[in-house]
N, C-alpha and C. Protein backbone atom coordinates (compact mmCIF):
# COMPACT_ATOMS: atom_id res chain seq x y z
N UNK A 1 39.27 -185.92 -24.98
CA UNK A 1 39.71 -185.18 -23.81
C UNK A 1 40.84 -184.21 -24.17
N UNK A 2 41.79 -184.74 -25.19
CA UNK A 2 42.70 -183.69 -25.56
C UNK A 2 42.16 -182.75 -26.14
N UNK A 3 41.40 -182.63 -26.90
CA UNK A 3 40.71 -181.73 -28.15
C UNK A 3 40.13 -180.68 -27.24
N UNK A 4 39.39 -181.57 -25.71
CA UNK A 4 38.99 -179.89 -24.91
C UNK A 4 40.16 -179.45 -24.14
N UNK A 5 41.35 -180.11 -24.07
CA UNK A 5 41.92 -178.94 -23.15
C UNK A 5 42.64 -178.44 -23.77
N UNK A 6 42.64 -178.59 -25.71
CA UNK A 6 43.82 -177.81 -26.47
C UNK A 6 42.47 -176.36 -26.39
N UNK A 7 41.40 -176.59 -26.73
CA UNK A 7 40.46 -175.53 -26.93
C UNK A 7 39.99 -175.14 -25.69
N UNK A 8 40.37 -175.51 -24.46
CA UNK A 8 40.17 -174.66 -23.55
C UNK A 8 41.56 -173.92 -23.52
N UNK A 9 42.52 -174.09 -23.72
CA UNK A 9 44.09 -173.61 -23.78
C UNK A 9 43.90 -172.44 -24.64
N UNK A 10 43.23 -172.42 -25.78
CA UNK A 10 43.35 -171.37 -26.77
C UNK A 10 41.84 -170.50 -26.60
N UNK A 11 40.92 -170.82 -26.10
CA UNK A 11 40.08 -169.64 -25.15
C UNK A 11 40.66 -169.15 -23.84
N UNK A 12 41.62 -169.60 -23.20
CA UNK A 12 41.93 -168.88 -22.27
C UNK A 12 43.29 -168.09 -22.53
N UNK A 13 43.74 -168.51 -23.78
CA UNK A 13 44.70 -167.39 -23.97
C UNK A 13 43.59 -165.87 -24.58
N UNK A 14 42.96 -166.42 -25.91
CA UNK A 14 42.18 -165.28 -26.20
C UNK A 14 41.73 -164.46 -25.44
N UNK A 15 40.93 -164.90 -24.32
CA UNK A 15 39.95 -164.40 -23.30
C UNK A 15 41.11 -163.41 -22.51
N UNK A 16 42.25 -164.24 -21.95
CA UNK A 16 43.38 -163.14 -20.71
C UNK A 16 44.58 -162.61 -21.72
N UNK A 17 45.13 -163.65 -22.05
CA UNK A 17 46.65 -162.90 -22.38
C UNK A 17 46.61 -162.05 -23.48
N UNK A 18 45.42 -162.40 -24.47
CA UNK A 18 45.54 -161.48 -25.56
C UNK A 18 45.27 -159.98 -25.29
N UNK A 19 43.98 -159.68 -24.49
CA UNK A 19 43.76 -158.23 -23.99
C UNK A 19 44.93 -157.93 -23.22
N UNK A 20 45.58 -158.76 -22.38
CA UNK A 20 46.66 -157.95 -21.53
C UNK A 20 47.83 -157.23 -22.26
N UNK A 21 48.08 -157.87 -23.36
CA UNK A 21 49.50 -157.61 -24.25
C UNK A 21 48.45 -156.81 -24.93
N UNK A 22 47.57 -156.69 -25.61
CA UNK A 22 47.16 -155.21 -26.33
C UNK A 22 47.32 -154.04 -25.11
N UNK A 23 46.69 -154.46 -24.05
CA UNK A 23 46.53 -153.45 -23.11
C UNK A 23 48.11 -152.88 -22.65
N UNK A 24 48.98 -153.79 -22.66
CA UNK A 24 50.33 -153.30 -22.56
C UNK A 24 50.77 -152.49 -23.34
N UNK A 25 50.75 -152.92 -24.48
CA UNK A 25 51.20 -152.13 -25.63
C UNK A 25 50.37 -150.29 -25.85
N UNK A 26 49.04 -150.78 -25.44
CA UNK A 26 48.48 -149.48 -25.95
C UNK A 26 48.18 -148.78 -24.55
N UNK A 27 49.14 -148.60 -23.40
CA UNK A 27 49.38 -148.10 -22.40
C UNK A 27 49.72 -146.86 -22.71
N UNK A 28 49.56 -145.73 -22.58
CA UNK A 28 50.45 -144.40 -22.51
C UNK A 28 51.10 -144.26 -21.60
N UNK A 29 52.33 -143.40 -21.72
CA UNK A 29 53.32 -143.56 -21.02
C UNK A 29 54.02 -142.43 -20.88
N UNK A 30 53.87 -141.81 -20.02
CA UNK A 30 54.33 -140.06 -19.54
C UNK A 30 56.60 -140.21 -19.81
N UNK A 31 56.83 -139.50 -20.89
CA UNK A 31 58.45 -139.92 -20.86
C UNK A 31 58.77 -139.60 -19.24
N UNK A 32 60.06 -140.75 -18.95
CA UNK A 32 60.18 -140.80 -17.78
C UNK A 32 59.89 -141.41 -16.53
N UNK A 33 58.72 -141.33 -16.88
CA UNK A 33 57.47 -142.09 -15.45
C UNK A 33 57.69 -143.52 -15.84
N UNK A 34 58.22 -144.38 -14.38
CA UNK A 34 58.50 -145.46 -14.42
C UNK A 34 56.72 -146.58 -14.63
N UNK A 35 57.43 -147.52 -15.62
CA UNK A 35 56.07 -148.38 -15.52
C UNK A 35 56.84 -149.45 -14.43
N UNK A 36 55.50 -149.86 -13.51
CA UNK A 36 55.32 -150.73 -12.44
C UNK A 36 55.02 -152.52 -13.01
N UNK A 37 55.44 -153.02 -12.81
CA UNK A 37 54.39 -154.45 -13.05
C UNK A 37 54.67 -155.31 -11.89
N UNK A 38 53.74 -156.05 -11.44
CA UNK A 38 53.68 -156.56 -9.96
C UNK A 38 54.11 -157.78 -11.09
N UNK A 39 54.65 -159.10 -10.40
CA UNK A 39 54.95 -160.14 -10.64
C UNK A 39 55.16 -161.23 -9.61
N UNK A 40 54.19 -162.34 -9.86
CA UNK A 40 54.36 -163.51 -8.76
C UNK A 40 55.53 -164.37 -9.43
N UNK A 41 55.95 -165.23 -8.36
CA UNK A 41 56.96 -166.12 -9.25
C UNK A 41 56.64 -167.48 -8.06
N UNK A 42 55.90 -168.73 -8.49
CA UNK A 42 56.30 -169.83 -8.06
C UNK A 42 56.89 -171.22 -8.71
N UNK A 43 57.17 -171.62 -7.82
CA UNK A 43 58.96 -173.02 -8.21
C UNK A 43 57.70 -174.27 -8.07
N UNK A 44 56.91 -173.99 -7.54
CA UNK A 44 55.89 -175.56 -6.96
C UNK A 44 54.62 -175.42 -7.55
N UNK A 45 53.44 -176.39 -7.23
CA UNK A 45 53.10 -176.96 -7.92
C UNK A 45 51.91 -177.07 -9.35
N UNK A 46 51.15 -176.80 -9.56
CA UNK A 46 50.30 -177.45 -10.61
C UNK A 46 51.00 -176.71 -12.03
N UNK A 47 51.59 -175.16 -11.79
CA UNK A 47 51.53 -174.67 -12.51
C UNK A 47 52.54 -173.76 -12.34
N UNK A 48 53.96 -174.03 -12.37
CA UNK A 48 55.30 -173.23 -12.18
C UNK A 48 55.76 -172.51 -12.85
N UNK A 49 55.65 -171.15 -12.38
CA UNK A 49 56.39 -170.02 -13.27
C UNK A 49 56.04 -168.34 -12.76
N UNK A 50 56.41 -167.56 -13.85
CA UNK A 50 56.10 -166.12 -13.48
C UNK A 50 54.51 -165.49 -14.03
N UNK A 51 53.79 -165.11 -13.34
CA UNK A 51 52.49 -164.45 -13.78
C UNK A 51 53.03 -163.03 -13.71
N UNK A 52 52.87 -161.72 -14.59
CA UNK A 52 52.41 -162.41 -15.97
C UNK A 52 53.38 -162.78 -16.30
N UNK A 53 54.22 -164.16 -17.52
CA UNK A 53 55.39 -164.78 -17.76
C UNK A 53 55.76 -163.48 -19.22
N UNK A 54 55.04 -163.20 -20.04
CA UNK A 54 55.14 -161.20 -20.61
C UNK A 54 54.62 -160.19 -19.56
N UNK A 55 56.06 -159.56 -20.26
CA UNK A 55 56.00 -158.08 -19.96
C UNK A 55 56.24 -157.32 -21.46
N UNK A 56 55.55 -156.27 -21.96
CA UNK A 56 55.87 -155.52 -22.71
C UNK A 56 56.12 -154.62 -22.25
N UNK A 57 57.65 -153.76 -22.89
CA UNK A 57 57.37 -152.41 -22.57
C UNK A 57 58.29 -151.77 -24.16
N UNK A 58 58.47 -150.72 -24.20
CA UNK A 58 59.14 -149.72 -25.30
C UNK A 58 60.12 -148.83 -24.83
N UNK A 59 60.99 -149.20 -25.94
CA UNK A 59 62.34 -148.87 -25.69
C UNK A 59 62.23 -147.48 -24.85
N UNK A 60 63.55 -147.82 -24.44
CA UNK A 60 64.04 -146.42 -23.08
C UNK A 60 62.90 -146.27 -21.95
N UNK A 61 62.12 -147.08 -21.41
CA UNK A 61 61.14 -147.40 -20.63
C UNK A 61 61.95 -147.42 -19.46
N UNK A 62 61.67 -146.96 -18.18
CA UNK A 62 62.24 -147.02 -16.92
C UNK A 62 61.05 -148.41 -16.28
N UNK A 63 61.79 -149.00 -15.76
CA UNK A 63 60.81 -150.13 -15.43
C UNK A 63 61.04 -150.91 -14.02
N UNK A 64 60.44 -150.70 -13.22
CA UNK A 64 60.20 -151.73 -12.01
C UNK A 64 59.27 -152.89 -11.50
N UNK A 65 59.72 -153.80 -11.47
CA UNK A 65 59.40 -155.09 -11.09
C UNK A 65 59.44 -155.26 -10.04
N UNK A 66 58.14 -155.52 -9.81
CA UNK A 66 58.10 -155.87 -8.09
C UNK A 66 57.45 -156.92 -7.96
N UNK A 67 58.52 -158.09 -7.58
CA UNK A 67 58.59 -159.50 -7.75
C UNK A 67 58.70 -160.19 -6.38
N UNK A 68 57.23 -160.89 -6.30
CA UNK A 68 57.30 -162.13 -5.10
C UNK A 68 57.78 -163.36 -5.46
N UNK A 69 58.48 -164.38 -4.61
CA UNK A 69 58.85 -165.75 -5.09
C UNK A 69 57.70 -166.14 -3.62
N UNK A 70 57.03 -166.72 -4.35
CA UNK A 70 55.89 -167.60 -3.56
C UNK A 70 56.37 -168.26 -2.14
N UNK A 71 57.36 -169.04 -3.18
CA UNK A 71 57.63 -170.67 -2.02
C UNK A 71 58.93 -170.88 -1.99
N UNK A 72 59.83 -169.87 -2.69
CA UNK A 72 61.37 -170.39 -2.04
C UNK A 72 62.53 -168.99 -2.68
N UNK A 73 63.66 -169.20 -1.81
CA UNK A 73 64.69 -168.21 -2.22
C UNK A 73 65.18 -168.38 -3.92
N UNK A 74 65.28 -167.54 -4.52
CA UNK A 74 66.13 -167.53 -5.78
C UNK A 74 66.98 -166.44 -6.33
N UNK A 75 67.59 -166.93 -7.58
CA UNK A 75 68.24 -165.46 -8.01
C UNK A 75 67.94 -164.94 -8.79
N UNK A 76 66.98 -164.02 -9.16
CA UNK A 76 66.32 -163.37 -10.68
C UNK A 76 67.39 -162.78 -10.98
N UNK A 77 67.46 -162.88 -12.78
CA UNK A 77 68.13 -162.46 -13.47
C UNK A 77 67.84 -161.89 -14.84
N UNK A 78 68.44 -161.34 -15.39
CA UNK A 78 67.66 -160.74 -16.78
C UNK A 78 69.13 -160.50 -17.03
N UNK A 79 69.89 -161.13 -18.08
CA UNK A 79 71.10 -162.08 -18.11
C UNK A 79 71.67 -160.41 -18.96
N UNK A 80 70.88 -160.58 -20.37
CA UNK A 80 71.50 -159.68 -21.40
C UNK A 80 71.54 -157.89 -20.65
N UNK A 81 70.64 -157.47 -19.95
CA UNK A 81 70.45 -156.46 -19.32
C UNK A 81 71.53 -156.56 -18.04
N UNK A 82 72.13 -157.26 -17.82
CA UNK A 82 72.83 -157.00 -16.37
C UNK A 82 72.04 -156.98 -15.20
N UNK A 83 70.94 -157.22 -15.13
CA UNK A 83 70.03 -157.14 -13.38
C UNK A 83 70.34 -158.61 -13.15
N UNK A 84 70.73 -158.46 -11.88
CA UNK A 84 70.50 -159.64 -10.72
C UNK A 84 69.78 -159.35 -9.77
N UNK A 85 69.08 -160.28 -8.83
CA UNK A 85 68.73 -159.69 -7.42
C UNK A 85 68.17 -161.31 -6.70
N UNK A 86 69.31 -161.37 -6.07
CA UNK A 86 68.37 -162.17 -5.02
C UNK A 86 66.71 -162.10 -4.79
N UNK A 87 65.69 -162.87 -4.87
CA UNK A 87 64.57 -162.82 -3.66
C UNK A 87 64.46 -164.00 -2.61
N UNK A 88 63.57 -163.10 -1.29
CA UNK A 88 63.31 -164.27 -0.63
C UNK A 88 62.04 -164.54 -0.80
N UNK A 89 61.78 -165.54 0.10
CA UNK A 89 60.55 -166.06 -0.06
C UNK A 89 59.34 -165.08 0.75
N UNK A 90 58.09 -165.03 -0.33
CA UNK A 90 57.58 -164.32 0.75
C UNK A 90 57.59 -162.55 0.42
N UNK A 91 58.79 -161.95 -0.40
CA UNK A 91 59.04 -160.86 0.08
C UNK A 91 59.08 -160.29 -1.60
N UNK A 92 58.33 -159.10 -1.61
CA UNK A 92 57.84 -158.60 -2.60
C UNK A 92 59.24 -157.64 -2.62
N UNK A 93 59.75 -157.65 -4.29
CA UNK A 93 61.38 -157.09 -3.99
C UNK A 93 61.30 -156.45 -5.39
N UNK A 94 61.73 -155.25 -5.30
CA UNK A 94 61.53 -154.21 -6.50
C UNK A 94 63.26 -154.10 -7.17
N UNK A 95 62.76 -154.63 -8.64
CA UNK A 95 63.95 -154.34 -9.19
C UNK A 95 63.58 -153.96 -10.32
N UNK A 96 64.56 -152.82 -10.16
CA UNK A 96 64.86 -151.16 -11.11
C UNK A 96 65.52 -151.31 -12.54
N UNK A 97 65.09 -150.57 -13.56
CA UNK A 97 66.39 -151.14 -14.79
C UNK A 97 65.39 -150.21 -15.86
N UNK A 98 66.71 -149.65 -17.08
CA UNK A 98 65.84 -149.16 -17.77
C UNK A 98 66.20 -149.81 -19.11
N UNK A 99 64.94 -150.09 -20.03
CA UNK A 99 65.35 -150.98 -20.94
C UNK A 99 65.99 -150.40 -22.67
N UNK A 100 66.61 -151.02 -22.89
CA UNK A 100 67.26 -150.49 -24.46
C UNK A 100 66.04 -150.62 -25.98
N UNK A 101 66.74 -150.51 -26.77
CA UNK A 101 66.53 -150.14 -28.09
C UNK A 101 65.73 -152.57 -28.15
N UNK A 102 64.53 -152.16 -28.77
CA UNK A 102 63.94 -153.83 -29.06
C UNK A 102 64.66 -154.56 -29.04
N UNK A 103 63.58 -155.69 -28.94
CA UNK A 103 64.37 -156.72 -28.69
C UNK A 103 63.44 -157.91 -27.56
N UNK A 104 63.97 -159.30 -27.36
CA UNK A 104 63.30 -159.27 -26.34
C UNK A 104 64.35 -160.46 -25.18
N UNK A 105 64.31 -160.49 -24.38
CA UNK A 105 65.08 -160.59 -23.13
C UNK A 105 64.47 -161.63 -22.29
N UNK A 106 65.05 -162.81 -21.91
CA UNK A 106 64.35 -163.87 -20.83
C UNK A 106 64.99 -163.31 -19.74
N UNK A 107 63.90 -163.61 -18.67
CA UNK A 107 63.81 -162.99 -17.19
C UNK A 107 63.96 -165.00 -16.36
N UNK A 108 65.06 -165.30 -15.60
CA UNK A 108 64.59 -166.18 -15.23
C UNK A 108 64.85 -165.99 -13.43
N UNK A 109 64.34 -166.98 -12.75
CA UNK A 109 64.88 -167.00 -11.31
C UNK A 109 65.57 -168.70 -10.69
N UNK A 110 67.01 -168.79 -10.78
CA UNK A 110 66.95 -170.11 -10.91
C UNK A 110 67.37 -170.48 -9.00
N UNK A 111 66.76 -171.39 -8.85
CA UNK A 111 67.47 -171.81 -7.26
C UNK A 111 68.62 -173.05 -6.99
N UNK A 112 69.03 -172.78 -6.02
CA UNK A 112 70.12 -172.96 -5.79
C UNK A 112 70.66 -174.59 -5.35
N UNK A 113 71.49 -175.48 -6.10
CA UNK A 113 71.19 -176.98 -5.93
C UNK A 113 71.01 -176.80 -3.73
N UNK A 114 70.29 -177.97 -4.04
CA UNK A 114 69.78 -178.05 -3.13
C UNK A 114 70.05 -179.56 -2.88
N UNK A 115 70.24 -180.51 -1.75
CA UNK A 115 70.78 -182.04 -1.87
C UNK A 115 68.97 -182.76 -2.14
N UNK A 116 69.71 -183.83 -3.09
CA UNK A 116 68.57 -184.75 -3.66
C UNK A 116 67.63 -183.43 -4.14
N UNK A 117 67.62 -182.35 -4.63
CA UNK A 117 66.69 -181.52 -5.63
C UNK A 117 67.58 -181.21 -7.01
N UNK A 118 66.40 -181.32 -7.66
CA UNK A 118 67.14 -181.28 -9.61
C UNK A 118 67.35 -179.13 -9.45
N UNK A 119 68.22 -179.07 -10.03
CA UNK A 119 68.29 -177.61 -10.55
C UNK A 119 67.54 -176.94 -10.98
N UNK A 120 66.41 -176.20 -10.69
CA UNK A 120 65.23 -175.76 -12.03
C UNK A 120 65.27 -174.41 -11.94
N UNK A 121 65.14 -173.88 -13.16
CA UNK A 121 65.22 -172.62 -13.74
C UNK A 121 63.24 -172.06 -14.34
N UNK A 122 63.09 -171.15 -13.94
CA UNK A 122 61.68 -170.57 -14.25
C UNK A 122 61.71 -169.18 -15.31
N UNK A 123 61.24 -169.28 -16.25
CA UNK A 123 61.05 -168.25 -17.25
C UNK A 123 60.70 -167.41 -17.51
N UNK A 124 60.91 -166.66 -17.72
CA UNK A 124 59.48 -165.21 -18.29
C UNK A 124 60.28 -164.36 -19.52
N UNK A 125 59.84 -163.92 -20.08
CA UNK A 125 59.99 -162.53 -21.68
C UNK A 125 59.57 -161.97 -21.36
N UNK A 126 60.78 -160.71 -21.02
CA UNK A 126 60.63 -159.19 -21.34
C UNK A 126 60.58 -158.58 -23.09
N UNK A 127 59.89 -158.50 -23.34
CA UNK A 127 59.76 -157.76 -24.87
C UNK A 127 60.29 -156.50 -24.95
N UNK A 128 60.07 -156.08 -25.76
CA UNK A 128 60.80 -154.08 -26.13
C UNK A 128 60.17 -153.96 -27.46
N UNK A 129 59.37 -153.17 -27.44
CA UNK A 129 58.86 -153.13 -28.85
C UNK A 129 58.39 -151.69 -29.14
N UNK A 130 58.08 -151.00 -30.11
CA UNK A 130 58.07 -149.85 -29.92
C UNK A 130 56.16 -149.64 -30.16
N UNK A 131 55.93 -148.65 -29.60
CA UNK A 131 54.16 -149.04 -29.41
C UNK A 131 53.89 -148.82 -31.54
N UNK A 132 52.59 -149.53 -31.21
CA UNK A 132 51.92 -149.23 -32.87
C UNK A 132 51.72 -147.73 -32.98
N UNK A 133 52.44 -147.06 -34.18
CA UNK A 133 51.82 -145.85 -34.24
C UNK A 133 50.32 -145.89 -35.08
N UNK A 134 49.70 -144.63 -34.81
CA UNK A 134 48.20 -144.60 -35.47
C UNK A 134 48.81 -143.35 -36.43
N UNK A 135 48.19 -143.69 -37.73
CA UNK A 135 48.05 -142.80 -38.55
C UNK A 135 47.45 -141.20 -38.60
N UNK A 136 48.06 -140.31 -38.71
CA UNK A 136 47.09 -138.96 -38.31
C UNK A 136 45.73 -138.97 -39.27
N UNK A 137 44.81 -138.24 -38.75
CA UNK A 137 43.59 -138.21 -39.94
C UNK A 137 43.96 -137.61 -41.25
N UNK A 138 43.57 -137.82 -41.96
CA UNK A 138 44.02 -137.29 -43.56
C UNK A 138 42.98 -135.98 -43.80
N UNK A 139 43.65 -134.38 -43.92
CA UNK A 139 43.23 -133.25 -44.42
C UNK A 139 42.20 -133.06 -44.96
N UNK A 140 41.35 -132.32 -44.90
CA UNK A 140 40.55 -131.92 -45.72
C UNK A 140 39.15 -133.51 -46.15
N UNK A 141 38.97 -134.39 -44.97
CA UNK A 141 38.65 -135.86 -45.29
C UNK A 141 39.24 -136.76 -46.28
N UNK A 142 40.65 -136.47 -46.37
CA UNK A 142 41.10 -137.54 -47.64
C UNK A 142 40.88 -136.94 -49.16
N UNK A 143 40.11 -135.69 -49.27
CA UNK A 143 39.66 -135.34 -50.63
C UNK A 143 41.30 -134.67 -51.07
């Protein structure tokens, strides 16, 4: 039973997350023009955290996040960058920021003690990477 859900774990990364992070990366990107990424964020149950939990983007990228918290108030943060922002629950909340020179950056949203609730903190990586360059064609066919 373990053996299928390590190999269902590693077909379902192949199958989603791998095309999404190529597809990130090999995004074009007008200088200037902010990239968008929608982002869910839930605290409860089977499966707690940020979809997508990556983001790629490349340096000096203007970038907005427009971030729901499912099921409860928190405080997103992206610690090394300086963004804070409250969300509430429910409420799709756009936060602005433009990112530096690589690197990569945890995004978390942690909530607030609460009586008889443990403290929990939820994760996500912002990356910065600079896209793959492609080689120009070689002159004359390489001769």
């Amino acid at each position: 039973m373990r053996q299928l859900k390590i190999m269902f774990g590693f077909v379902l990364f192949t199958l989603v997350i791998v095309p999404s992070i190529h597809a990130q990366m090999m995004e074009e990107v007008v200088p200037g023009e902010v990239r968008v990424f929608q982002v869910k964020l839930r605290h409860k149950g089977a499966a707690p955290g940020f979809t997508p939990f990556l983001v790629i983007v490349r340096p000096e990228d203007k970038v907005r996040l427009v971030v729901t918290s499912v099921d409860k108030n928190c405080n997103f943060e992206i610690k090394d960058l300086h963004v804070h922002q409250k969300l509430k629950k429910g409420v799709a909340t756009d936060i602005n920021f433009t990112v530096p020179d690589e690197g990569k950056f945890d995004f978390v949203c942690s909530s607030g003690m609460v009586k008889h609730e443990l403290h929990r903190v939820v994760k996500g990586t912002l990356v910065v990477k600079k896209a793959p360059s492609v080689a120009p064609p070689a002159a004359n066919g390489g001769a």
